[in-house]
Protein backbone atom coordinates (compact mmCIF):
# COMPACT_ATOMS: atom_id res chain seq x y z
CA UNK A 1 126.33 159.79 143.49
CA UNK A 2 124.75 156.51 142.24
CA UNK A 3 126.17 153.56 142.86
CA UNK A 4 126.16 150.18 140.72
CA UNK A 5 127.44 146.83 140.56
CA UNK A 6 128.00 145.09 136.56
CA UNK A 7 128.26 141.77 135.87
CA UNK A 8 129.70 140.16 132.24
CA UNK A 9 130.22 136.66 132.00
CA UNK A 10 132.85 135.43 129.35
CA UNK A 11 131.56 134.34 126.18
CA UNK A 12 132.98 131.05 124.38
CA UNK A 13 136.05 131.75 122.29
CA UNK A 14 134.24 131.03 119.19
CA UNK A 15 130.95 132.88 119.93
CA UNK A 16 129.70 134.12 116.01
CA UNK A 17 130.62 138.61 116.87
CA UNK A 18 128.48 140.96 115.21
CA UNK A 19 130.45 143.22 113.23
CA UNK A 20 128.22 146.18 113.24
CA UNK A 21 128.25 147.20 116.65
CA UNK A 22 131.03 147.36 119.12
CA UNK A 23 129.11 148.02 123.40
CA UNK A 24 130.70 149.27 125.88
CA UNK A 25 128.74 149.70 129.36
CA UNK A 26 130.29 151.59 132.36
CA UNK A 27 133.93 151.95 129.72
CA UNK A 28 133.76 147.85 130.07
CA UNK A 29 133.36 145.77 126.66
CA UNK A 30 129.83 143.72 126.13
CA UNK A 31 130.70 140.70 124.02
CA UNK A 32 128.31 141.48 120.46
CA UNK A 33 126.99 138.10 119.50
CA UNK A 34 125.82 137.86 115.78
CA UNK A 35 122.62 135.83 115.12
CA UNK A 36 120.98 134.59 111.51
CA UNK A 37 118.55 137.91 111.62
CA UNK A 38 120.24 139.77 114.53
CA UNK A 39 122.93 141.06 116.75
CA UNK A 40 122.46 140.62 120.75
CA UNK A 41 124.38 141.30 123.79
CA UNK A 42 123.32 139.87 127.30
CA UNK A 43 124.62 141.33 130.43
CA UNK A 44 123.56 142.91 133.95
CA UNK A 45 123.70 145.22 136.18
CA UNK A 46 122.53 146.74 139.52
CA UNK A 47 121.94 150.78 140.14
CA UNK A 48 122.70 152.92 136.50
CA UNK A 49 124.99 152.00 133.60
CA UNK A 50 126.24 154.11 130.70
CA UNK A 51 126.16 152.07 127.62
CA UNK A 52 128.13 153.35 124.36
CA UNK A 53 127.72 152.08 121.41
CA UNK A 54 129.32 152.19 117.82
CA UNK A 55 127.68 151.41 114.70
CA UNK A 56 129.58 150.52 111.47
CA UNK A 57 128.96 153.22 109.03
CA UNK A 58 126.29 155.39 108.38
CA UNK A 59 123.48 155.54 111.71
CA UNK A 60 120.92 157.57 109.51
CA UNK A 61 117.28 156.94 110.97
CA UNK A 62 118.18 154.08 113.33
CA UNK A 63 116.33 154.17 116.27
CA UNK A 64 115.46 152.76 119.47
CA UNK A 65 112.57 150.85 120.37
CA UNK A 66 109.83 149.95 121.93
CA UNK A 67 109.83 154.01 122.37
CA UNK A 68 107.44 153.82 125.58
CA UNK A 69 110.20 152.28 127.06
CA UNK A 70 113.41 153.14 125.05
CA UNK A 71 115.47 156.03 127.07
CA UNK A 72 117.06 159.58 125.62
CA UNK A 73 119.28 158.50 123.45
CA UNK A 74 122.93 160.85 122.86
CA UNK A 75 124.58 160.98 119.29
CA UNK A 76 128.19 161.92 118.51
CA UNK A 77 129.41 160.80 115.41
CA UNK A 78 128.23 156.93 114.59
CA UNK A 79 128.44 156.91 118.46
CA UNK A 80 125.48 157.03 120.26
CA UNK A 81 125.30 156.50 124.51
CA UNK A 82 122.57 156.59 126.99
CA UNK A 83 121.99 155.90 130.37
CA UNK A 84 119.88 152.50 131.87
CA UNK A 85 118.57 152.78 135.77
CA UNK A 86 116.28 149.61 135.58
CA UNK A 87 116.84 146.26 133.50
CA UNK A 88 115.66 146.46 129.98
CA UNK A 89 115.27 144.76 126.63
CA UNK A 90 115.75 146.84 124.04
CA UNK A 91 115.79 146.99 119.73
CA UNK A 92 118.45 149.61 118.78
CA UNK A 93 116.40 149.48 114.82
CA UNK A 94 118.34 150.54 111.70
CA UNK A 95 116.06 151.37 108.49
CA UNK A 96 114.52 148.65 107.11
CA UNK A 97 117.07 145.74 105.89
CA UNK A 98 120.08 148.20 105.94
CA UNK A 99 121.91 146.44 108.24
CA UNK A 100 120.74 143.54 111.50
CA UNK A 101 119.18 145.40 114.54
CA UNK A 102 121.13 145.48 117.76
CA UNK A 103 118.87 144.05 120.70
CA UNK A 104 119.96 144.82 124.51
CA UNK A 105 119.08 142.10 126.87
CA UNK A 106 119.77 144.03 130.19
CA UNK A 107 118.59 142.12 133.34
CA UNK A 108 119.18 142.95 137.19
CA UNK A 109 122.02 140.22 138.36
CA UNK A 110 120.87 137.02 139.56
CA UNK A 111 119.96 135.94 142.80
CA UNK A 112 118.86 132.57 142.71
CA UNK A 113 122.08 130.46 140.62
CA UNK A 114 121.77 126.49 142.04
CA UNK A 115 124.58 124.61 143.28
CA UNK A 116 126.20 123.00 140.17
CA UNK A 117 126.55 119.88 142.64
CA UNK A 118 123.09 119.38 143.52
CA UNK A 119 122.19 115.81 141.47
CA UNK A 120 118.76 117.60 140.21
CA UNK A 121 120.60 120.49 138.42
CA UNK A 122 121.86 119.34 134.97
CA UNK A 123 124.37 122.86 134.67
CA UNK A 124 126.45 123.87 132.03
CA UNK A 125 128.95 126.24 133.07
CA UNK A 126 129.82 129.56 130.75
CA UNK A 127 132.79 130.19 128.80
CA UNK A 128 131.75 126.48 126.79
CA UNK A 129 129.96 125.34 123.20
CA UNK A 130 128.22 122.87 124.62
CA UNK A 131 126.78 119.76 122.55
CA UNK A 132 124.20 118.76 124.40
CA UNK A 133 121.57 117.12 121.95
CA UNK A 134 117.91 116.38 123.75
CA UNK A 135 117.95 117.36 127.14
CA UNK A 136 115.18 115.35 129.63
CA UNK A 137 114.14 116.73 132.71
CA UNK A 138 111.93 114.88 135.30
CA UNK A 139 110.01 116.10 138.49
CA UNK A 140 112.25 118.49 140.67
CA UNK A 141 114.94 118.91 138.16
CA UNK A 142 116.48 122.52 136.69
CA UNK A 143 118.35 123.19 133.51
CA UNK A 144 120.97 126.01 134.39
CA UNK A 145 122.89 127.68 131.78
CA UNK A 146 125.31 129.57 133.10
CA UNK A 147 125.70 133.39 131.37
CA UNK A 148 128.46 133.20 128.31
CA UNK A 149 127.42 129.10 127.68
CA UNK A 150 125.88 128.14 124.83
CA UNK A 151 123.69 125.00 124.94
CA UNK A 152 123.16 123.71 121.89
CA UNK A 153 120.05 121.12 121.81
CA UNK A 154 116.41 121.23 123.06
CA UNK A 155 114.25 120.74 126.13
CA UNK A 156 111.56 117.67 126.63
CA UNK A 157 110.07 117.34 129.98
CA UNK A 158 106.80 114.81 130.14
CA UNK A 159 105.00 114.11 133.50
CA UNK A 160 106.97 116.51 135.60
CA UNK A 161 106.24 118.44 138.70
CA UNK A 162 108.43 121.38 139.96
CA UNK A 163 111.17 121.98 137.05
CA UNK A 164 112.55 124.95 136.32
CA UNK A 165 115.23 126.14 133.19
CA UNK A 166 117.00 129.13 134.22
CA UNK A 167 120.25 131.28 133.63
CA UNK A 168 121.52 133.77 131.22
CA UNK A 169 123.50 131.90 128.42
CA UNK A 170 122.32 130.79 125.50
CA UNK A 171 120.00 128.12 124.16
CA UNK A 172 121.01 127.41 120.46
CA UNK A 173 118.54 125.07 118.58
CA UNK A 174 120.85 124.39 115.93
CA UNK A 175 121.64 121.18 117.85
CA UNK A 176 118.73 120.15 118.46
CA UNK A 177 117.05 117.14 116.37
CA UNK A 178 115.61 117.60 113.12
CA UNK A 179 113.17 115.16 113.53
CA UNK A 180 109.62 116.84 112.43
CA UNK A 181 107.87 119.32 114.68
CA UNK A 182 110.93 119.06 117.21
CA UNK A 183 109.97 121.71 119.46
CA UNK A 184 113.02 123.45 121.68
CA UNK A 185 111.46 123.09 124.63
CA UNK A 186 108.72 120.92 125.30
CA UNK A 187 106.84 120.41 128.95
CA UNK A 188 103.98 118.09 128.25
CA UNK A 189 101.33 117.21 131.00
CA UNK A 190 103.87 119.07 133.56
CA UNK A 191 102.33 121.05 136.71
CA UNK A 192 104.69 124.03 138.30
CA UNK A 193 107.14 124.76 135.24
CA UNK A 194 109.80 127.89 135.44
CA UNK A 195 111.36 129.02 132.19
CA UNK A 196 113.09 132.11 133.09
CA UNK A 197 116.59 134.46 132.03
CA UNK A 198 117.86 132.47 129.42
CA UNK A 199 118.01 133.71 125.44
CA UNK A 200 116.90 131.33 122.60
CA UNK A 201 118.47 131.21 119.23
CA UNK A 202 117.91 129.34 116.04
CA UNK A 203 114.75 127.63 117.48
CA UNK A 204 113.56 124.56 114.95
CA UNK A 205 110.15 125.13 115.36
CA UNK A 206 108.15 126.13 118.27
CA UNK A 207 110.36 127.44 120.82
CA UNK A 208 108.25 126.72 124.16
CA UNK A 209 105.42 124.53 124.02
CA UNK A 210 103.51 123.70 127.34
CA UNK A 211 100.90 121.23 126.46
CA UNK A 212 98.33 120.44 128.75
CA UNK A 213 100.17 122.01 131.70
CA UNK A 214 99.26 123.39 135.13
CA UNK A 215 100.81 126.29 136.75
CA UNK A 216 103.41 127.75 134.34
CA UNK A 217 105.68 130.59 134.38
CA UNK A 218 107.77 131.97 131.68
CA UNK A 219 109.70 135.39 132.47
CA UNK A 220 113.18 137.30 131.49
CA UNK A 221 113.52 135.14 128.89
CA UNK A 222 114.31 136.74 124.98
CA UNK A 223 113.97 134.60 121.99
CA UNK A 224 115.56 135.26 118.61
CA UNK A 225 113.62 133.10 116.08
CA UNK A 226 113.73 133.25 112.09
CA UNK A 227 112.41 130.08 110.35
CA UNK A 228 108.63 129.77 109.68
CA UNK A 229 106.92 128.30 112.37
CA UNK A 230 109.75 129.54 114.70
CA UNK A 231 106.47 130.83 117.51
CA UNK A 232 107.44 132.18 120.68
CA UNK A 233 105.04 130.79 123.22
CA UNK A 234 102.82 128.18 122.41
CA UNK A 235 100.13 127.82 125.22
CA UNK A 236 98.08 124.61 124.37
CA UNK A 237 95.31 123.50 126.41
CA UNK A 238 97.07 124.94 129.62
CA UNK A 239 95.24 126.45 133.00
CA UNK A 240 97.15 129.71 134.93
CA UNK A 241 100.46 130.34 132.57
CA UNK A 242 101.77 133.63 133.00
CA UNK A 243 104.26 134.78 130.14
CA UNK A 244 105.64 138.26 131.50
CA UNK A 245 108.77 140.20 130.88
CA UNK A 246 110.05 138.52 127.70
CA UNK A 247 111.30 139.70 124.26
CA UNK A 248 110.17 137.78 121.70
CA UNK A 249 111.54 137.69 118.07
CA UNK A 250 109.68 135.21 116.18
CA UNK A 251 108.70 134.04 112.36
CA UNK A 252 105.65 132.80 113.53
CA UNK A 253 103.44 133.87 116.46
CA UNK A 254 104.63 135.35 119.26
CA UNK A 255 102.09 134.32 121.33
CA UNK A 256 99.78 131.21 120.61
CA UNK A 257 96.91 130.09 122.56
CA UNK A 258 95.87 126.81 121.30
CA UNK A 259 93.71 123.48 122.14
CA UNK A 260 94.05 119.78 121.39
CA UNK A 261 94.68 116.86 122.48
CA UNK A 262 97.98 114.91 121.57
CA UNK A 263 101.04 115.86 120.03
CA UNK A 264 102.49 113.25 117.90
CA UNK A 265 104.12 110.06 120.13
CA UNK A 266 104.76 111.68 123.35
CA UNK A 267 101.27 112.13 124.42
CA UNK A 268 98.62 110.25 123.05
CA UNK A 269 95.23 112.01 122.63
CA UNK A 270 93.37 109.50 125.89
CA UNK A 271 95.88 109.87 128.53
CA UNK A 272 95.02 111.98 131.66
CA UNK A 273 96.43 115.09 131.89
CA UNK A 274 96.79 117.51 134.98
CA UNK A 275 93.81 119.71 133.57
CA UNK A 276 90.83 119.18 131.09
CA UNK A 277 91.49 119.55 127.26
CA UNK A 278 90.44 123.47 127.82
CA UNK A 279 92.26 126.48 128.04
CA UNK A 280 92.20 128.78 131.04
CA UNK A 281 93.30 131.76 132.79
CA UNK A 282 96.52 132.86 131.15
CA UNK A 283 98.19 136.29 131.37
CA UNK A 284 100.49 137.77 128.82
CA UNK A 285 102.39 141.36 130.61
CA UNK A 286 105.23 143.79 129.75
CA UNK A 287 106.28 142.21 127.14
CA UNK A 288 108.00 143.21 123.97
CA UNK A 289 106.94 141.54 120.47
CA UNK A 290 108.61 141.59 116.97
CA UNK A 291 106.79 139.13 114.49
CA UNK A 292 108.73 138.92 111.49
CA UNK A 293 107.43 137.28 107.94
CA UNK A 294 104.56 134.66 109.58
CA UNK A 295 102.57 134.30 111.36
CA UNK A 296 100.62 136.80 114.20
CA UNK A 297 101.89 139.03 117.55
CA UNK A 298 98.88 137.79 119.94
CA UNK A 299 97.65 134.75 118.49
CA UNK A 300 94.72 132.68 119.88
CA UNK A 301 93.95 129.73 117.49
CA UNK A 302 94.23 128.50 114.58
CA UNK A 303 93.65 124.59 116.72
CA UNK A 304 91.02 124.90 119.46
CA UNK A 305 89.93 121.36 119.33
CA UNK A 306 87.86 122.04 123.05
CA UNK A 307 85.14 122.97 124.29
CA UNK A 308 86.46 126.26 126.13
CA UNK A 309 89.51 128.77 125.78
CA UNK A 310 88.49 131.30 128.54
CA UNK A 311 89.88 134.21 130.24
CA UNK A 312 92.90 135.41 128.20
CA UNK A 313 94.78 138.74 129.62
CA UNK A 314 97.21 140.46 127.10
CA UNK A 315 98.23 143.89 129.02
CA UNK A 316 101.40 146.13 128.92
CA UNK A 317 103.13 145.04 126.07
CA UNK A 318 104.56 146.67 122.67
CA UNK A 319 104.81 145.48 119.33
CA UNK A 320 107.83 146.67 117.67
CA UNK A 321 107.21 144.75 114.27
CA UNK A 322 104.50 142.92 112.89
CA UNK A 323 106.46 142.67 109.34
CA UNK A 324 104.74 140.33 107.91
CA UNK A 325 100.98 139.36 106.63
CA UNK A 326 99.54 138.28 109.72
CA UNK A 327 98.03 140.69 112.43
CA UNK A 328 98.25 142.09 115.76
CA UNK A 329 95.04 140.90 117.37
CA UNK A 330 93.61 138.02 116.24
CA UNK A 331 91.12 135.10 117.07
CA UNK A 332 90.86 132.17 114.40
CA UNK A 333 88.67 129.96 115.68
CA UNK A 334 88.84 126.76 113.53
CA UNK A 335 87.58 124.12 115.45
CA UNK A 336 84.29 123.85 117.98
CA UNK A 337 85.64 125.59 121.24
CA UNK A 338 83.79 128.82 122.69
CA UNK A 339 86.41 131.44 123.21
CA UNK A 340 85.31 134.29 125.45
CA UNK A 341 86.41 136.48 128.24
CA UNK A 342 89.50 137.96 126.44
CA UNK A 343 91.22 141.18 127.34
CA UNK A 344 93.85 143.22 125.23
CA UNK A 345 95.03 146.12 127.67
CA UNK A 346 97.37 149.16 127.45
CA UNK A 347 99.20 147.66 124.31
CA UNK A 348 101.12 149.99 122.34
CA UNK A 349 101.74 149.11 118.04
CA UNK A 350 104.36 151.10 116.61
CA UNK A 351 104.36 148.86 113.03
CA UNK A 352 102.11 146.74 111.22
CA UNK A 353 101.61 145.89 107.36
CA UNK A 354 98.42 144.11 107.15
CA UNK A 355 95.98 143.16 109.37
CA UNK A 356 95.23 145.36 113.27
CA UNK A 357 92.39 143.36 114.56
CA UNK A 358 91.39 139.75 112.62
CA UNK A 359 88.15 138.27 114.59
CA UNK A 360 87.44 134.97 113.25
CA UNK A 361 85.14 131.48 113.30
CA UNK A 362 86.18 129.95 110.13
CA UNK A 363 87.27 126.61 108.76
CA UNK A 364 90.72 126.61 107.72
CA UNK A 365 93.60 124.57 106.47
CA UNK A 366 94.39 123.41 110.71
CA UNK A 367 90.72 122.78 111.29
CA UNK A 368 89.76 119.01 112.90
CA UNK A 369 86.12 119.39 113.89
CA UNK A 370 83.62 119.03 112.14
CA UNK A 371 80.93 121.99 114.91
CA UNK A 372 82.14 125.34 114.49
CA UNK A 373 82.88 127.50 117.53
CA UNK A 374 82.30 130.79 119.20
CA UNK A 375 83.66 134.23 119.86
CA UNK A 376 81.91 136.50 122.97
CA UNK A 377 82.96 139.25 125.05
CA UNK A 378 86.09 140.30 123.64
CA UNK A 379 87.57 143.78 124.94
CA UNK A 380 90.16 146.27 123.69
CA UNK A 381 90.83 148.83 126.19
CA UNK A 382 93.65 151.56 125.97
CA UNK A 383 95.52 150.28 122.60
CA UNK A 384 97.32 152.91 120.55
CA UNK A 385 98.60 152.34 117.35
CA UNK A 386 100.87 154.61 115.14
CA UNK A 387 98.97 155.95 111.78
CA UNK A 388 100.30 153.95 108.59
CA UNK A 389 100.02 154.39 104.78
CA UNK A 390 99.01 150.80 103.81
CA UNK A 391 94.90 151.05 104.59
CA UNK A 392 95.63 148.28 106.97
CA UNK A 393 92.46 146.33 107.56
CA UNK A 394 90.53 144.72 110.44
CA UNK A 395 87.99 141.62 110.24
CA UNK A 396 85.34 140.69 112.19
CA UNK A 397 83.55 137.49 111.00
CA UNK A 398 81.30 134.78 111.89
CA UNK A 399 80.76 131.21 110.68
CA UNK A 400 76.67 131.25 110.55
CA UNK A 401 73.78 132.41 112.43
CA UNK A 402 74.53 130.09 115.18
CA UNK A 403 78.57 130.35 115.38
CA UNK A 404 79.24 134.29 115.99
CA UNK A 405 81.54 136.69 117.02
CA UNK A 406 79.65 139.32 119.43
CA UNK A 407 79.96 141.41 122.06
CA UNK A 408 83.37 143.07 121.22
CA UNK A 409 84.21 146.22 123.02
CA UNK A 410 86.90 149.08 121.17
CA UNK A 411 87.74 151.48 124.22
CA UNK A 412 89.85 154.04 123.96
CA UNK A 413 91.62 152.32 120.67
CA UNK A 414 93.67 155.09 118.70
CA UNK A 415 95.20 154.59 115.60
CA UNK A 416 97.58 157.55 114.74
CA UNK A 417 95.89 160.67 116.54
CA UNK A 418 92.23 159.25 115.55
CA UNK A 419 90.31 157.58 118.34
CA UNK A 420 88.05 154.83 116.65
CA UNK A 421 84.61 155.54 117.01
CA UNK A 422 83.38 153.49 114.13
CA UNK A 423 84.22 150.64 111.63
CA UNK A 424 85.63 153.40 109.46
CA UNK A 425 88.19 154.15 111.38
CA UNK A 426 89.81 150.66 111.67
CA UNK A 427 88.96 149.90 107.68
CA UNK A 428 86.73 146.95 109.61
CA UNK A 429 85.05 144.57 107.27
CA UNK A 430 82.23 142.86 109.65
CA UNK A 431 80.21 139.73 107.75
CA UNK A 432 76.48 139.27 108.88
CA UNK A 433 77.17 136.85 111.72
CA UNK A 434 78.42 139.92 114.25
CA UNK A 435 76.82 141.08 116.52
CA UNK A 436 76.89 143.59 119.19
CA UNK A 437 80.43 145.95 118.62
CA UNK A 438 80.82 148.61 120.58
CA UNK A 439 83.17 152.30 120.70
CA UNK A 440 84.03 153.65 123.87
């Protein structure tokens, strides 16, 4: 007999409640929120839970996704059910703009909640709307939002060591400032930053920046994004950042691996910063990606305004939905930096519309510098992709003779049930400044 422990917290009275889908996990009700582009529920749980859930009128052709990850699924009716033995975020995905998809955010309880009278935690308890406006944390300090709060405002830390945001309530960005380019959360020149557990909604703009940062973790947390230039992580001339475990729901990239040097008034472009104005040694794992309208999934570029962006690791993760006109795996390289050393790993693509691999040194529309840049030793390695209908292309392309894109390994890529053993097989358009691409 399995045992199991289930926690809910109470959601504020006037939470906005989906009225598509009604949860129930273990016979217990899961408060539905309702979102501009979404329904979510939030809740965990230790050992197995039955969830049960009922969907308002017809369930034709809704399924549930990622599918490496999604369990057997049990229909009765416009009832389905299924079991969960392990936390997991999950899309339950109607047809195509029939109805808002239903996303699961299942996590194991929490183990680490701070003392709500400790004078470094700024905590907001659950069951409250609150108006919180800009939120500033300084060295040693954690944001807590307690699960069923909603926290409406944004995040600015500058100059921080050790701070942490945590919880599993609800950041809403609606309150934050409109000023331009607010970003939700913002950790400039920080070293040792913890993001973890909590779910963003309505972001402004970008929804986590760190910018020039040292030693940065983001994990557990889901975002639910829908305005252009709503990206998930933005990772700009950081060293050893780990993103891992996170759904992200963006209108903009997912993921974006960028380089320069200041970012409007908070930091100006000559002030010391933890690490040099490169990017280094970030991982991306087990996560879960839906790009929406703009934007890309795994983004590095457009800005890489150094003079290295090294050793990037994408491995594990599924892309649910790359709706839009931007592309799974892409490089833009628009400014002078040498990008090389990345790795896309056991990624699995069940949708895309337009572009599956986009390889680029180009100027564009973000470019600053005036040298172009480089793209070497760039690897693919067990990526499947599901066949489409759209004769989806890739792009490979250099700047000049001197600014390529080379050494670029495809092994074991599969795109419907055909492995690619050529540029035929990925409808890859390659200029004259590539060189060296490989099949395995």
């Amino acid at each position: 007999m399995s045992t199991y422990s289930f926690s809910l917290r109470r959601p504020v009275d006037n939470a906005p409640t989906s009225a598509d889908y009604l949860v129930t996990a273990n016979g217990r009700p899961v408060h539905v929120y309702d979102s501009e582009v979404a329904a979510y529920c939030i809740f965990s749980f230790a050992g197995t839970v039955e969830l049960r859930i009922v969907v308002r009128e017809n369930h034709k052709d809704i399924v549930l996704r990622p599918f490496y990850r999604a369990p057997e699924t049990r229909w009765d009716g416009n009832v389905v059910s299924f079991t969960l033995d392990h936390p997991a975020k999950l899309c339950f995905d109607p047809p195509w703009q029939t109805r808002k998809p239903l996303f699961l955010f299942a996590s194991a309880p929490e183990t680490d909640v701070p003392d709500p009278a400790d004078p470094n935690v700024k905590f907001f308890e659950g069951g409250k709307v609150h108006e919180a406006g800009e939120i500033t944390l300084t060295g040693g300090q954690t944001l807590y939002i307690a699960g069923g709060a909603i926290v409406r405002g944004c995040v600015q830390a500058v100059d921080a060591q050790n701070v942490r945001v945590a919880g599993r309530g609800v950041l809403d960005g609606a309150g934050a400032p409109r000023s331009r380019g607010r970003r939700l959360m913002y950790f400039g020149k920080c070293v040792n930053v913890d993001i973890s557990g909590i779910t963003t909604v309505a972001t402004p703009s970008w929804t986590i920046m760190l910018h020039r940062c040292k030693g940065c973790r983001v994990h557990d947390v889901r975002e639910i994004g829908w305005v252009v230039g709503a990206d998930g992580v933005d990772i700009v001339a950081s060293h050893d950042v780990t993103v891992e475990d996170c759904f992200l729901r963006n209108n903009d990239d997912c993921i974006a691996v960028k380089a320069f040097p200041g970012y409007r008034q908070v930091i100006a472009e000559d002030e010391p910063a933890p690490v040099p104005l490169t990017v280094q040694n970030v991982t991306v794992r087990d996560c879960v990606f839906f790009n929406a309208h703009a934007g890309n999934v795994m983004e590095i570029g457009f800005e890489l305004r150094s003079d290295l962006v090294k050793d990037i690791v994408f491995r594990n993760c599924d892309v649910i939905a790359a709706h839009g006109e931007g592309g799974v795996f892409t490089i833009h390289n628009g400014d002078h930096a040498l990008v090389e050393n990345v790795l896309y790993e056991d990624i699995r693509v069940e949708h895309y519309y337009d572009r599956f691999v986009d390889f680029r040194v180009l100027r564009s529309r973000y470019s600053r510098d005036e040298e172009r840049g480089r793209i070497r030793n760039v690897t693919l390695r067990n990526v499947c992709a599901v066949g489409n209908t759209y004769n989806c292309l890739s792009i490979l392309g250099g700047f000049d003779e001197r600014h390529l894109v080379e050494d670029v390994t495809l092994e074991n890529v599969t795109v419907g049930e055909r492995r690619a053993a050529g540029p035929d097989d990925l409808h890859l358009f390659a200029n004259a400044h590539v060189r060296n691409v490989q099949y395995r």
